[in-house]
PDB file of N, CA and C in Angstrom:
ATOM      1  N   UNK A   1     -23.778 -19.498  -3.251  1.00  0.00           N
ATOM      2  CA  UNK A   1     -22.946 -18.466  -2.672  1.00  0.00           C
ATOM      3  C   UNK A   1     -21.483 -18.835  -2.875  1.00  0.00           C
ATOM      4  N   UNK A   2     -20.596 -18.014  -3.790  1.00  0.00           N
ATOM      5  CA  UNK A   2     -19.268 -18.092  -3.532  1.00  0.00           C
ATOM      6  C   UNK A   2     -18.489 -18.033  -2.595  1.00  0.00           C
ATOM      7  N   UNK A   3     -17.686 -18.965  -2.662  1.00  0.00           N
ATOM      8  CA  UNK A   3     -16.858 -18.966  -0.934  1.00  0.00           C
ATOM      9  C   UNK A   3     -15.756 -17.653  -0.753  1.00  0.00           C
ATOM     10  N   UNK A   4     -15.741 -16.698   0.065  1.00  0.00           N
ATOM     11  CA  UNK A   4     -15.063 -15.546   0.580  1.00  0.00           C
ATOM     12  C   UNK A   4     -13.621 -15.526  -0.108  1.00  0.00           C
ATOM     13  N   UNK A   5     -12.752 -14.765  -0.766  1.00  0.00           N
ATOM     14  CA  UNK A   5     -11.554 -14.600  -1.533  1.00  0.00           C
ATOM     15  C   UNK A   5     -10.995 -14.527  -0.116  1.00  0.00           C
ATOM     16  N   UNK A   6      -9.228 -15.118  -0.142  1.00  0.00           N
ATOM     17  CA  UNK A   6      -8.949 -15.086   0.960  1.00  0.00           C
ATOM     18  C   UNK A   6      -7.328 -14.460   0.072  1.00  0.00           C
ATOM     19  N   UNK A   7      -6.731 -13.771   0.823  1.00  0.00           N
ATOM     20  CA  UNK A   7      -5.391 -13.234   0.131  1.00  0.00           C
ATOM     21  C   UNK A   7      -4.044 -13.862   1.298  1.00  0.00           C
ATOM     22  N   UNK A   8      -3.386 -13.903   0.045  1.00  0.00           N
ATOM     23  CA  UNK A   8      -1.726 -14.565   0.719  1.00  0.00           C
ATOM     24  C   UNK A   8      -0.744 -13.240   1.385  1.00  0.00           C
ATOM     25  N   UNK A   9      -0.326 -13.245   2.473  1.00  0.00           N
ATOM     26  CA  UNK A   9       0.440 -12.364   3.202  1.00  0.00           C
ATOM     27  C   UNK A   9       2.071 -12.825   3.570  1.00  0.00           C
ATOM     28  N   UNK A  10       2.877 -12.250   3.276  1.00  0.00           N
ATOM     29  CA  UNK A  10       4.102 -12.618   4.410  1.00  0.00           C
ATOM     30  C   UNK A  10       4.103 -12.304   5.604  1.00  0.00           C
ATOM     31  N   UNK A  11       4.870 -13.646   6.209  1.00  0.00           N
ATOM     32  CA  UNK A  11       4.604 -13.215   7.809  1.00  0.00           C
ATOM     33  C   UNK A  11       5.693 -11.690   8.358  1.00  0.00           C
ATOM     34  N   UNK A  12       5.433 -11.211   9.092  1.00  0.00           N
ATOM     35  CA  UNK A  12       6.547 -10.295   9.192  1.00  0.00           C
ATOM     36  C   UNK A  12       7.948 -10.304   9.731  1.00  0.00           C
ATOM     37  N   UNK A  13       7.777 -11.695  10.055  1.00  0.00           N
ATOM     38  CA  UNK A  13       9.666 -11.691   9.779  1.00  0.00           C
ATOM     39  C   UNK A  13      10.310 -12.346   8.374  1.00  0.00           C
ATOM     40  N   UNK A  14       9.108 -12.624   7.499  1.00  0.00           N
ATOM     41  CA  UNK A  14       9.679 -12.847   6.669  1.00  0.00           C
ATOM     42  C   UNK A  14       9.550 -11.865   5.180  1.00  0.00           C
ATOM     43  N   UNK A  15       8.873 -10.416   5.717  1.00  0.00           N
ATOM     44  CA  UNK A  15       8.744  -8.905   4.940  1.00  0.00           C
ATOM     45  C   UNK A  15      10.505  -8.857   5.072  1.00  0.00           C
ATOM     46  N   UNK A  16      11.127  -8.518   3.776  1.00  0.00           N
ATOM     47  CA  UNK A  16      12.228  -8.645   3.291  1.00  0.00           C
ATOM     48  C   UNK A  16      12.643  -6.800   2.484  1.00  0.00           C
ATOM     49  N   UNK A  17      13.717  -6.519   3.196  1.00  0.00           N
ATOM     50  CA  UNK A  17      13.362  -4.747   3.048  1.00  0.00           C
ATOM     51  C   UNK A  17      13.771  -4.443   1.069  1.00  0.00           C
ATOM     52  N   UNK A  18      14.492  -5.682   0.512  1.00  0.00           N
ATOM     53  CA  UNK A  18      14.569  -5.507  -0.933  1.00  0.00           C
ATOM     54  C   UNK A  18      13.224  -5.263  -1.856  1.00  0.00           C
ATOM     55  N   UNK A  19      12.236  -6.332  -1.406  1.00  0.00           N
ATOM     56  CA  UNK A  19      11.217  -6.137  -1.995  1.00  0.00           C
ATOM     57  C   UNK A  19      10.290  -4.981  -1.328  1.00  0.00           C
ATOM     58  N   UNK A  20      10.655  -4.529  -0.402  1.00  0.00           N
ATOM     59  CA  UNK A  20       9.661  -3.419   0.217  1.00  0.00           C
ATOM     60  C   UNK A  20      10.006  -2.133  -0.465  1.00  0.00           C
ATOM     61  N   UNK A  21      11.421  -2.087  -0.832  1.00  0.00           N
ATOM     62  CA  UNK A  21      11.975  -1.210  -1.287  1.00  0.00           C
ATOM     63  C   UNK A  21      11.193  -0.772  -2.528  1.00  0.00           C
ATOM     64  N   UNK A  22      11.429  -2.365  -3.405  1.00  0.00           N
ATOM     65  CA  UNK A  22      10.555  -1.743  -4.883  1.00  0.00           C
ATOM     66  C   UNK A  22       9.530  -1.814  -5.169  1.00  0.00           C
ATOM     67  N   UNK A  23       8.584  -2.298  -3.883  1.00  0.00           N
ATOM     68  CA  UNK A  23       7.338  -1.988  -3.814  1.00  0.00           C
ATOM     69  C   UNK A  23       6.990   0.064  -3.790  1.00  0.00           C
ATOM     70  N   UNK A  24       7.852   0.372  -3.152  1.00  0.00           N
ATOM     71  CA  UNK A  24       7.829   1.792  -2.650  1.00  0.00           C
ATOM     72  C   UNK A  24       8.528   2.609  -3.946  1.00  0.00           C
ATOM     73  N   UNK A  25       9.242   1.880  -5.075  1.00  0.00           N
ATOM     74  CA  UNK A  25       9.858   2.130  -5.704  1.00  0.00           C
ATOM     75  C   UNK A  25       9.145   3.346  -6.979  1.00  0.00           C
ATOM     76  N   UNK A  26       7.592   3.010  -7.178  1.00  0.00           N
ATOM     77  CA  UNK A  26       7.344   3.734  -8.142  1.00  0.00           C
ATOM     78  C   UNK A  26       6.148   3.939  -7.886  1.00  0.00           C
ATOM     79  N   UNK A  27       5.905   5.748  -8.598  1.00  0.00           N
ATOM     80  CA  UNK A  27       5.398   6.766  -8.174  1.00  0.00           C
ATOM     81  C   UNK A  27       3.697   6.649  -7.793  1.00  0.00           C
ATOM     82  N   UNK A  28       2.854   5.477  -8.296  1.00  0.00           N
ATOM     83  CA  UNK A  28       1.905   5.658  -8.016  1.00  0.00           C
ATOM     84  C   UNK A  28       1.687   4.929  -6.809  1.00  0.00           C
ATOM     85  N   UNK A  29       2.562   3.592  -7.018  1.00  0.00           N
ATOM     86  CA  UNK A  29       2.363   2.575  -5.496  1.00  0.00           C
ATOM     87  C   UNK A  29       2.825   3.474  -4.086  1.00  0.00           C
ATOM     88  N   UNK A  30       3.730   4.549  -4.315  1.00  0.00           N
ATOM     89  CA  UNK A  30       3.903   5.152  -3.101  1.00  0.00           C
ATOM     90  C   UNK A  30       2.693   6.156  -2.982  1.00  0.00           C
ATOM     91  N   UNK A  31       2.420   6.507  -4.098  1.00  0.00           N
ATOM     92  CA  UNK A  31       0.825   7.519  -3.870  1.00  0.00           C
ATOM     93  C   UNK A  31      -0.017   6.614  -3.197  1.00  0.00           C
ATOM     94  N   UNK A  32      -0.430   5.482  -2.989  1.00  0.00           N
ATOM     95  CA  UNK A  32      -1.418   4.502  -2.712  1.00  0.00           C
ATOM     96  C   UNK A  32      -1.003   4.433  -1.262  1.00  0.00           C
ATOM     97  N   UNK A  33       0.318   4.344  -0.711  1.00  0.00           N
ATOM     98  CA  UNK A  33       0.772   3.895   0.702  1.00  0.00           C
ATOM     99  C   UNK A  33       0.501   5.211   1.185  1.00  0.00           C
ATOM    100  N   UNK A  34       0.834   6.087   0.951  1.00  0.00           N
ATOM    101  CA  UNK A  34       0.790   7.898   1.414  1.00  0.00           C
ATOM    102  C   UNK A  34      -0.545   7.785   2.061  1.00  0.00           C
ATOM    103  N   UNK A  35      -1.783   7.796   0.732  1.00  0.00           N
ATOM    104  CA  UNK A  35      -3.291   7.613   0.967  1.00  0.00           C
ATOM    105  C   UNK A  35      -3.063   6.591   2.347  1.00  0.00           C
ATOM    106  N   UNK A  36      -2.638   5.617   2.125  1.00  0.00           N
ATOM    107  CA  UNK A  36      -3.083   4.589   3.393  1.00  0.00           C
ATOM    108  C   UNK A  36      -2.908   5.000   4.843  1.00  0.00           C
ATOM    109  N   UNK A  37      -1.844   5.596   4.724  1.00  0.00           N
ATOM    110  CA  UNK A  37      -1.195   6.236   5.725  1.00  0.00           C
ATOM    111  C   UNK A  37      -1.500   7.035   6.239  1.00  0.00           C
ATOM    112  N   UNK A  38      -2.317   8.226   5.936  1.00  0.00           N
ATOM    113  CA  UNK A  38      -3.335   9.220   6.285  1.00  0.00           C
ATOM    114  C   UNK A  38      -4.703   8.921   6.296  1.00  0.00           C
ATOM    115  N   UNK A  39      -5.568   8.155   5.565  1.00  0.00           N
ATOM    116  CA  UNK A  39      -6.350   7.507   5.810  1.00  0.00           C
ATOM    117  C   UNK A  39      -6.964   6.080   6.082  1.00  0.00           C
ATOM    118  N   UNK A  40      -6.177   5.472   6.533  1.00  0.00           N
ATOM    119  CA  UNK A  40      -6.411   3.965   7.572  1.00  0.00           C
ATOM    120  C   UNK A  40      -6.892   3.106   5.682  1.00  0.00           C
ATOM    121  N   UNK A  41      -7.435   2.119   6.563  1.00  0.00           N
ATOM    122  CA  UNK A  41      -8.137   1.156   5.988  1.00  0.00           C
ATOM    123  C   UNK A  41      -9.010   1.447   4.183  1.00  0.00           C
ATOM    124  N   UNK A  42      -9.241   1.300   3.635  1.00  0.00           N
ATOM    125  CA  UNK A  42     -10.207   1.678   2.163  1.00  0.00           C
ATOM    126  C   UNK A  42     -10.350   0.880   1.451  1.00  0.00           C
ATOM    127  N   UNK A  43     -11.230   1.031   0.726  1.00  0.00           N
ATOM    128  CA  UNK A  43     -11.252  -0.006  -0.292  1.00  0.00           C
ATOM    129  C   UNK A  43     -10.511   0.098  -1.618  1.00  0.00           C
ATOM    130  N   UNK A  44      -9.796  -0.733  -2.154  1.00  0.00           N
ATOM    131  CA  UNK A  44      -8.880  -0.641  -2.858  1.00  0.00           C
ATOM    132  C   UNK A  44      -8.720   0.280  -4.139  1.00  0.00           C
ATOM    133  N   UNK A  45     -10.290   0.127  -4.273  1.00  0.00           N
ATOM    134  CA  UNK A  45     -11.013   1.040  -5.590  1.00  0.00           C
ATOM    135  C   UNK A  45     -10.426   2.423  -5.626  1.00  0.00           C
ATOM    136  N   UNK A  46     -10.695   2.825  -4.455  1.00  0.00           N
ATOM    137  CA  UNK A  46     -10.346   4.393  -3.888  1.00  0.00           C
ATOM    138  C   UNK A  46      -8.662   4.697  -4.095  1.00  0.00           C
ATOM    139  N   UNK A  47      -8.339   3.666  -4.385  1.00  0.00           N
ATOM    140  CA  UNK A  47      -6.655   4.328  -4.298  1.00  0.00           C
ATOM    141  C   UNK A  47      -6.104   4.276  -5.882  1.00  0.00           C
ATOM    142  N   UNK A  48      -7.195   4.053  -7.042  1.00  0.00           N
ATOM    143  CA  UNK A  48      -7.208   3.954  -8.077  1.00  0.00           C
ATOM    144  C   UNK A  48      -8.322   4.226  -8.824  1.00  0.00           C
ATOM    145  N   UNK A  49      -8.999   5.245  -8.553  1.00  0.00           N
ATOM    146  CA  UNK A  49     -10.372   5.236  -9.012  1.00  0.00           C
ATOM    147  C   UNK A  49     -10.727   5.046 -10.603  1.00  0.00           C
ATOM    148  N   UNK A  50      -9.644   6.030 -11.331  1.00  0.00           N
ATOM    149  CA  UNK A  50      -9.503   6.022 -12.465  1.00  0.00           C
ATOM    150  C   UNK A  50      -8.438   5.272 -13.181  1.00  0.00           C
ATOM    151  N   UNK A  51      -8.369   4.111 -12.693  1.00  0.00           N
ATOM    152  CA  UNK A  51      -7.127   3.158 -13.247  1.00  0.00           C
ATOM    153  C   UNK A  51      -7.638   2.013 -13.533  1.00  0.00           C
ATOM    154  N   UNK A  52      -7.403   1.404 -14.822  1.00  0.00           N
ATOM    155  CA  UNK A  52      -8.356   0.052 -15.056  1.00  0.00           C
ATOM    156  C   UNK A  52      -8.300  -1.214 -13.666  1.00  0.00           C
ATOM    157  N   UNK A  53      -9.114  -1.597 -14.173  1.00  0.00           N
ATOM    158  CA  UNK A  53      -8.866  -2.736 -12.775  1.00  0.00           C
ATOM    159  C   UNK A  53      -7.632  -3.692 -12.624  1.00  0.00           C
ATOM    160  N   UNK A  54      -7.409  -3.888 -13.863  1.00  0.00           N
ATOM    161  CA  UNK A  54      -6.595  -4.871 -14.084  1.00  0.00           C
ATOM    162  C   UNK A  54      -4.944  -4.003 -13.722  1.00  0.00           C
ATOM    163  N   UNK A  55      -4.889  -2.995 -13.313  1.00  0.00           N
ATOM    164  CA  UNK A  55      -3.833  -1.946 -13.348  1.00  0.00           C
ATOM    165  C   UNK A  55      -3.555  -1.890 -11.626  1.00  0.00           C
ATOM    166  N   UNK A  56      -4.793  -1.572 -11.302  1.00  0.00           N
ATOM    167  CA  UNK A  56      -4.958  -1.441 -10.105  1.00  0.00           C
ATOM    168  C   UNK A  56      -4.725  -2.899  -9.039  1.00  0.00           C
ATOM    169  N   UNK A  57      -5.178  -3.993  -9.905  1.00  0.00           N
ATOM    170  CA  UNK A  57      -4.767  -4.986  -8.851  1.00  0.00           C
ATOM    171  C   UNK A  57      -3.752  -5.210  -9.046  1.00  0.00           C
ATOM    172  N   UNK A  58      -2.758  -5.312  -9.963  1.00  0.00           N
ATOM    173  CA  UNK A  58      -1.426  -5.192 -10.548  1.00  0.00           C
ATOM    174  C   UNK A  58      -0.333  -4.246  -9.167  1.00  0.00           C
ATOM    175  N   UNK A  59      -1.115  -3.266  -8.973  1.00  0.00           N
ATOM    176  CA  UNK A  59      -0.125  -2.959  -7.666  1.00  0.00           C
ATOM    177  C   UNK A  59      -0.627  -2.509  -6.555  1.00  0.00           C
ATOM    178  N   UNK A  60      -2.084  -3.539  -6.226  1.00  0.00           N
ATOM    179  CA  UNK A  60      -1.884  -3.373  -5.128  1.00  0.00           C
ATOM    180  C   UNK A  60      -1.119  -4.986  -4.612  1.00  0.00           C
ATOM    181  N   UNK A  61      -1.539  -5.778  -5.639  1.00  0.00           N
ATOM    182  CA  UNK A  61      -0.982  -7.081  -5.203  1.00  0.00           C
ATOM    183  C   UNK A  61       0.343  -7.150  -4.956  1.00  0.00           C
ATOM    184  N   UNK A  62       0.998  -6.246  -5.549  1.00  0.00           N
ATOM    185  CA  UNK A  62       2.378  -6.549  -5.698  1.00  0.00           C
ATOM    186  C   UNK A  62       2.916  -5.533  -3.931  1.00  0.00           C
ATOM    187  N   UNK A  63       2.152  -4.780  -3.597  1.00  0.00           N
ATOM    188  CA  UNK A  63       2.067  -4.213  -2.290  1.00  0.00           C
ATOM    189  C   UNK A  63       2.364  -4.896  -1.643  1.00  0.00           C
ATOM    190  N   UNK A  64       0.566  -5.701  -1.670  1.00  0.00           N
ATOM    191  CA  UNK A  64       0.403  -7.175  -0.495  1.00  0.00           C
ATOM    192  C   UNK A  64       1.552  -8.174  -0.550  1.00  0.00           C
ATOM    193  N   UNK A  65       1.880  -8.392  -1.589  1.00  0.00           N
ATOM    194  CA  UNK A  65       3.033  -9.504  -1.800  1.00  0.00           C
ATOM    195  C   UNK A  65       3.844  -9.347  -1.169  1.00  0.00           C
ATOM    196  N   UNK A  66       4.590  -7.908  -1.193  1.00  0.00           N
ATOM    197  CA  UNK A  66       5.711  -7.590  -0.798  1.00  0.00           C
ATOM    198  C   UNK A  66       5.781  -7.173   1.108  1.00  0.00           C
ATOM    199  N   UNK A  67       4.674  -7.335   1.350  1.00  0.00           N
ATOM    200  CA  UNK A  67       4.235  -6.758   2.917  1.00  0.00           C
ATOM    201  C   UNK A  67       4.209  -5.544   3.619  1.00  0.00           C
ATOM    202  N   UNK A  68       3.580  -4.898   2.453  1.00  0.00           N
ATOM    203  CA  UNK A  68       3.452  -3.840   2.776  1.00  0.00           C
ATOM    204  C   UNK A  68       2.188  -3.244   3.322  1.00  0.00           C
ATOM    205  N   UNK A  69       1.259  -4.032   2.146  1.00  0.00           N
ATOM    206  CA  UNK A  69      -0.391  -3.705   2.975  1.00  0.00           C
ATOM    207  C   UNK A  69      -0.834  -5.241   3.196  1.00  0.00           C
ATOM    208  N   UNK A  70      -2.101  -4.781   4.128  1.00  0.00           N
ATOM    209  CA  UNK A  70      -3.090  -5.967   4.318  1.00  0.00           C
ATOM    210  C   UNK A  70      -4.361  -5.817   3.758  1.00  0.00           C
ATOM    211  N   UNK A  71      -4.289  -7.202   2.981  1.00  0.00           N
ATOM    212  CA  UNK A  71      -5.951  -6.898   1.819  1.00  0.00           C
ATOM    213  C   UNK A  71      -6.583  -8.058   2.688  1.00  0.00           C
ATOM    214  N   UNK A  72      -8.117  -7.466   2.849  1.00  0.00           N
ATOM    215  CA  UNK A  72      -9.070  -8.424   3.097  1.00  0.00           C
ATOM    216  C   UNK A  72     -10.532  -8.414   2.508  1.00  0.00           C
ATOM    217  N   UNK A  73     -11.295  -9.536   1.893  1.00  0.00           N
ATOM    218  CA  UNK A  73     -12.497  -9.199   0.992  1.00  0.00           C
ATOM    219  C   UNK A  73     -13.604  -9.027   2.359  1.00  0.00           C
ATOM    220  N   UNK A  74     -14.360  -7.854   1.627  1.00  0.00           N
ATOM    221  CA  UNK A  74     -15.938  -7.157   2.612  1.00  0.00           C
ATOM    222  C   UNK A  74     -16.739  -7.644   1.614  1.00  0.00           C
ATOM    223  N   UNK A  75     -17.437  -8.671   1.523  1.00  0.00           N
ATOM    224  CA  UNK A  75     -18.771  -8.888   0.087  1.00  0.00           C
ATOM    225  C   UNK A  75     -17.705  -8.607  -0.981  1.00  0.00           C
ATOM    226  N   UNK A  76     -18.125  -7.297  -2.003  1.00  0.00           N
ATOM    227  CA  UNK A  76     -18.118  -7.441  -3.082  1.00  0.00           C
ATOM    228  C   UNK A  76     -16.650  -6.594  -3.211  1.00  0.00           C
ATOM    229  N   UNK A  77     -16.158  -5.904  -1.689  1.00  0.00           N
ATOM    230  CA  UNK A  77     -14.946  -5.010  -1.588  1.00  0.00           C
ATOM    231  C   UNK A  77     -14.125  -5.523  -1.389  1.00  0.00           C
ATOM    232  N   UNK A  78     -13.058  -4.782  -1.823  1.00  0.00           N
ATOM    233  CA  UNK A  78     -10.966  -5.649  -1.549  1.00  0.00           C
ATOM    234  C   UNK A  78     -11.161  -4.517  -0.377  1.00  0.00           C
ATOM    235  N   UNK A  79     -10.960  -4.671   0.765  1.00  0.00           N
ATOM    236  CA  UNK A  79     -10.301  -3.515   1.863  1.00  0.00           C
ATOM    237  C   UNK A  79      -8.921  -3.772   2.095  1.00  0.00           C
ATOM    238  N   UNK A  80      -8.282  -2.489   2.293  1.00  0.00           N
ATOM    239  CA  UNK A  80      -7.041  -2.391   1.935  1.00  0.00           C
ATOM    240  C   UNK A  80      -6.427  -1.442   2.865  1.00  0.00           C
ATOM    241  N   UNK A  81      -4.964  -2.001   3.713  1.00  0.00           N
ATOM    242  CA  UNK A  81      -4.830  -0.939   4.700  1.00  0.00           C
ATOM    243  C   UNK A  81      -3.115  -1.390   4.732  1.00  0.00           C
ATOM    244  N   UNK A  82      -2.607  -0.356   5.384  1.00  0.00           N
ATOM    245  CA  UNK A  82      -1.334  -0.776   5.234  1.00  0.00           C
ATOM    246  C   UNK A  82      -0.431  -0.838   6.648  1.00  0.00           C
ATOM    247  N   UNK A  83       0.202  -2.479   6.479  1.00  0.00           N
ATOM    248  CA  UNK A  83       0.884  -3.159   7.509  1.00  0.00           C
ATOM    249  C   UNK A  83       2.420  -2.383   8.391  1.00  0.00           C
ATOM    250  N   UNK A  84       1.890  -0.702   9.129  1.00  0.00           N
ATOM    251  CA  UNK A  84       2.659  -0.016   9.739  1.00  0.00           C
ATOM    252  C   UNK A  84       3.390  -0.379  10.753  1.00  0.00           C
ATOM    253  N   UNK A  85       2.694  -0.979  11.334  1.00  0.00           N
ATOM    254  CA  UNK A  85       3.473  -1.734  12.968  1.00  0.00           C
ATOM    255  C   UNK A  85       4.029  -2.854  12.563  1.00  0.00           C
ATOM    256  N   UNK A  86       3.764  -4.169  11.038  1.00  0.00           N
ATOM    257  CA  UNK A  86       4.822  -5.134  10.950  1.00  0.00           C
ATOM    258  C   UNK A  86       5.898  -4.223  10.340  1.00  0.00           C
ATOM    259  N   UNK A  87       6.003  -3.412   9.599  1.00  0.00           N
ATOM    260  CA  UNK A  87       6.823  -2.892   8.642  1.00  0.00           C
ATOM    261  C   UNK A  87       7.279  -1.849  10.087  1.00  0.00           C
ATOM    262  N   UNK A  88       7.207  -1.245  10.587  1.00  0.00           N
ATOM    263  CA  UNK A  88       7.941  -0.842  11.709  1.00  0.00           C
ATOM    264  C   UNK A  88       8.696  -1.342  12.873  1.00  0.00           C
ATOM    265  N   UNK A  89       8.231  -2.673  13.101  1.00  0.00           N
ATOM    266  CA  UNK A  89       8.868  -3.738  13.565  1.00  0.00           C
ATOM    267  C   UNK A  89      10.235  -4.327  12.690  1.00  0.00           C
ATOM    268  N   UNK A  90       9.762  -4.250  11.702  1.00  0.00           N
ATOM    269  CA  UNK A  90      10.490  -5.348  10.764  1.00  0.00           C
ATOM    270  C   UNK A  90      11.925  -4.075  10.456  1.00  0.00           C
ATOM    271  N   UNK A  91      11.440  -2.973   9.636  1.00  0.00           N
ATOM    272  CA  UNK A  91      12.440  -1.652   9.393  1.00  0.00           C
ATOM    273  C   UNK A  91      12.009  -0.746   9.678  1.00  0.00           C
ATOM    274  N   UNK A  92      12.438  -0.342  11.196  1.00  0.00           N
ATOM    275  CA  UNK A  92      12.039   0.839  12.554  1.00  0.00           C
ATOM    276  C   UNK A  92      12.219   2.790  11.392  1.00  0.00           C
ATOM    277  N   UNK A  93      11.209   3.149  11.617  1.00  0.00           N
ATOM    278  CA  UNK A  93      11.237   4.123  10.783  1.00  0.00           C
ATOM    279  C   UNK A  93      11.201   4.823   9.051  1.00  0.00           C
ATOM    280  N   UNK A  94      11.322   3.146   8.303  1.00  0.00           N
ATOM    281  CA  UNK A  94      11.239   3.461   7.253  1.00  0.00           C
ATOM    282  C   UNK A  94      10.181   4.071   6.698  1.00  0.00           C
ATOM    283  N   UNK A  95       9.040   3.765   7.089  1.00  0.00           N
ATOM    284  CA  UNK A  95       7.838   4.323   6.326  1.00  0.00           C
ATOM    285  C   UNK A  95       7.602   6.458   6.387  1.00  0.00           C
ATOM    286  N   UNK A  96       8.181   5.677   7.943  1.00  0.00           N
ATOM    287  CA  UNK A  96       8.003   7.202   7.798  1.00  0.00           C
ATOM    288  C   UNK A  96       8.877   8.215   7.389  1.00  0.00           C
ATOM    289  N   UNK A  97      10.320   7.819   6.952  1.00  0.00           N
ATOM    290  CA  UNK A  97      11.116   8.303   6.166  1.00  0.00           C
ATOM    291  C   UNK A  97      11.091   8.381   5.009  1.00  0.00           C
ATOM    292  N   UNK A  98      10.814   7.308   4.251  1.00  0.00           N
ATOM    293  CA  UNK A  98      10.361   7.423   2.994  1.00  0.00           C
ATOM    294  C   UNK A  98       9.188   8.051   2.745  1.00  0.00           C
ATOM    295  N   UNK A  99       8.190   8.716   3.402  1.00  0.00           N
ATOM    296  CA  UNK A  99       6.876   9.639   3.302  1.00  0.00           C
ATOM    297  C   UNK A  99       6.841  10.535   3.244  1.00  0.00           C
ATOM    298  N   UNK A 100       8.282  10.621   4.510  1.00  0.00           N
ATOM    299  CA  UNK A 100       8.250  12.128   4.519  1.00  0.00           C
ATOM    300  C   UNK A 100       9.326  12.797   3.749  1.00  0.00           C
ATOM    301  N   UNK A 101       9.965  11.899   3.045  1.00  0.00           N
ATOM    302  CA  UNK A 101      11.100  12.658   1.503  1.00  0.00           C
ATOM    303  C   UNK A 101       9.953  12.544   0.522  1.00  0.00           C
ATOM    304  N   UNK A 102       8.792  11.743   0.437  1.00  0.00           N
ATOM    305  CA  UNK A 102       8.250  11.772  -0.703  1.00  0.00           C
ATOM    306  C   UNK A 102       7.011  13.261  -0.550  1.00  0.00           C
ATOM    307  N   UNK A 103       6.808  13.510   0.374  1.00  0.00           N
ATOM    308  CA  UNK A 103       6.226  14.722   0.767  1.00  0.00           C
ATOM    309  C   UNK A 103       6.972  15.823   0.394  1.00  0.00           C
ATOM    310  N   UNK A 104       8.390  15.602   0.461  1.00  0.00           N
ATOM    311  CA  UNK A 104       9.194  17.245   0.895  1.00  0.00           C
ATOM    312  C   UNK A 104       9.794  17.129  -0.995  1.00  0.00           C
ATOM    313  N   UNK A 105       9.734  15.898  -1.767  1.00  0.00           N
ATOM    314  CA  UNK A 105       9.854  15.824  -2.725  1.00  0.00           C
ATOM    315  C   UNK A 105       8.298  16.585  -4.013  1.00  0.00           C
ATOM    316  N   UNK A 106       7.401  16.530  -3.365  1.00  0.00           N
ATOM    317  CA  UNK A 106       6.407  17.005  -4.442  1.00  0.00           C
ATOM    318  C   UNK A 106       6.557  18.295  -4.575  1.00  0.00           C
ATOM    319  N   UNK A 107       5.635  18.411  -5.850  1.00  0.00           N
ATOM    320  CA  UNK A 107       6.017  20.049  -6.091  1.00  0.00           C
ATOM    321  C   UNK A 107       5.266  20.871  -5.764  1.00  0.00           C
ATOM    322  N   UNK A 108       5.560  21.969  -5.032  1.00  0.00           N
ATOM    323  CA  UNK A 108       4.994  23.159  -3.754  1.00  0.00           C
ATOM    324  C   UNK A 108       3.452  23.449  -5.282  1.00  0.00           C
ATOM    325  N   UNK A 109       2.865  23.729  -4.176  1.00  0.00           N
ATOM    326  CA  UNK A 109       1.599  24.302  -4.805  1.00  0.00           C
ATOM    327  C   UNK A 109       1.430  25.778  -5.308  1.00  0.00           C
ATOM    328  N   UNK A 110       1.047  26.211  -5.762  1.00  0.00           N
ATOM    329  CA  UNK A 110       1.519  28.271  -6.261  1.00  0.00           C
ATOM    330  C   UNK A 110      -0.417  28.328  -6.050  1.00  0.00           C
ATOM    331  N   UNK A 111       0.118  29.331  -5.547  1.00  0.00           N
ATOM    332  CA  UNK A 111      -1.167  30.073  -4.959  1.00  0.00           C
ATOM    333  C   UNK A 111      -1.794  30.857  -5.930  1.00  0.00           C
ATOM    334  N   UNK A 112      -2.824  30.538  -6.483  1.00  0.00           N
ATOM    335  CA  UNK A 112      -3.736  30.930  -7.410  1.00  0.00           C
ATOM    336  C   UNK A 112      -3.724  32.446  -7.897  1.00  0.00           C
TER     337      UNK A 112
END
């Protein structure tokens, strides 16, 4: 039996708002936090279904790195959820400012 993957986190006083910034910086890693944000916890797969793997751990790691989410291994799953209350602690309102310009930023839907 392989021993359990364990992932590296910053503590949250030491989540640093430069790197949070360019974690949030490009368009799919903020699609991934959005997802998190409306739906809690997932497995990492889900926030990249169609993205090679090697693509996909590419940013979610760089997420986790930056302290934005918290990854933890289930068996054979990365679960993946994102760190709202350190990152609200740490910079009071950002998430949800930056969500909600990236919301009011997409493009309106046209009715069929």
């Amino acid at each position: 039996m392989s021993p359990s993957r364990v992932y590296e986190h910053p503590a949250t006083e030491e989540i640093a708002i430069p790197r949070v910034l360019f974690a949030l910086s490009e368009p799919l890693r903020l699609s991934m936090v959005r997802m998190l944000a409306e739906r809690g916890e997932v497995d990492s797969i889900e926030l990249g279904p169609d993205l090679p793997r090697s693509t996909l751990t590419h940013h979610t790691g760089l997420l986790r790195e930056s302290g934005v989410v918290f990854v933890r291994a289930e068996g054979r799953k990365c679960m993946i959820k994102l760190r709202r209350e350190d990152l609200d602690a740490r910079f009071p309102g950002l998430i949800d400012t930056v969500l909600s310009g990236y919301e009011d930023s997409a493009p309106a839907k046209e009715d069929a």
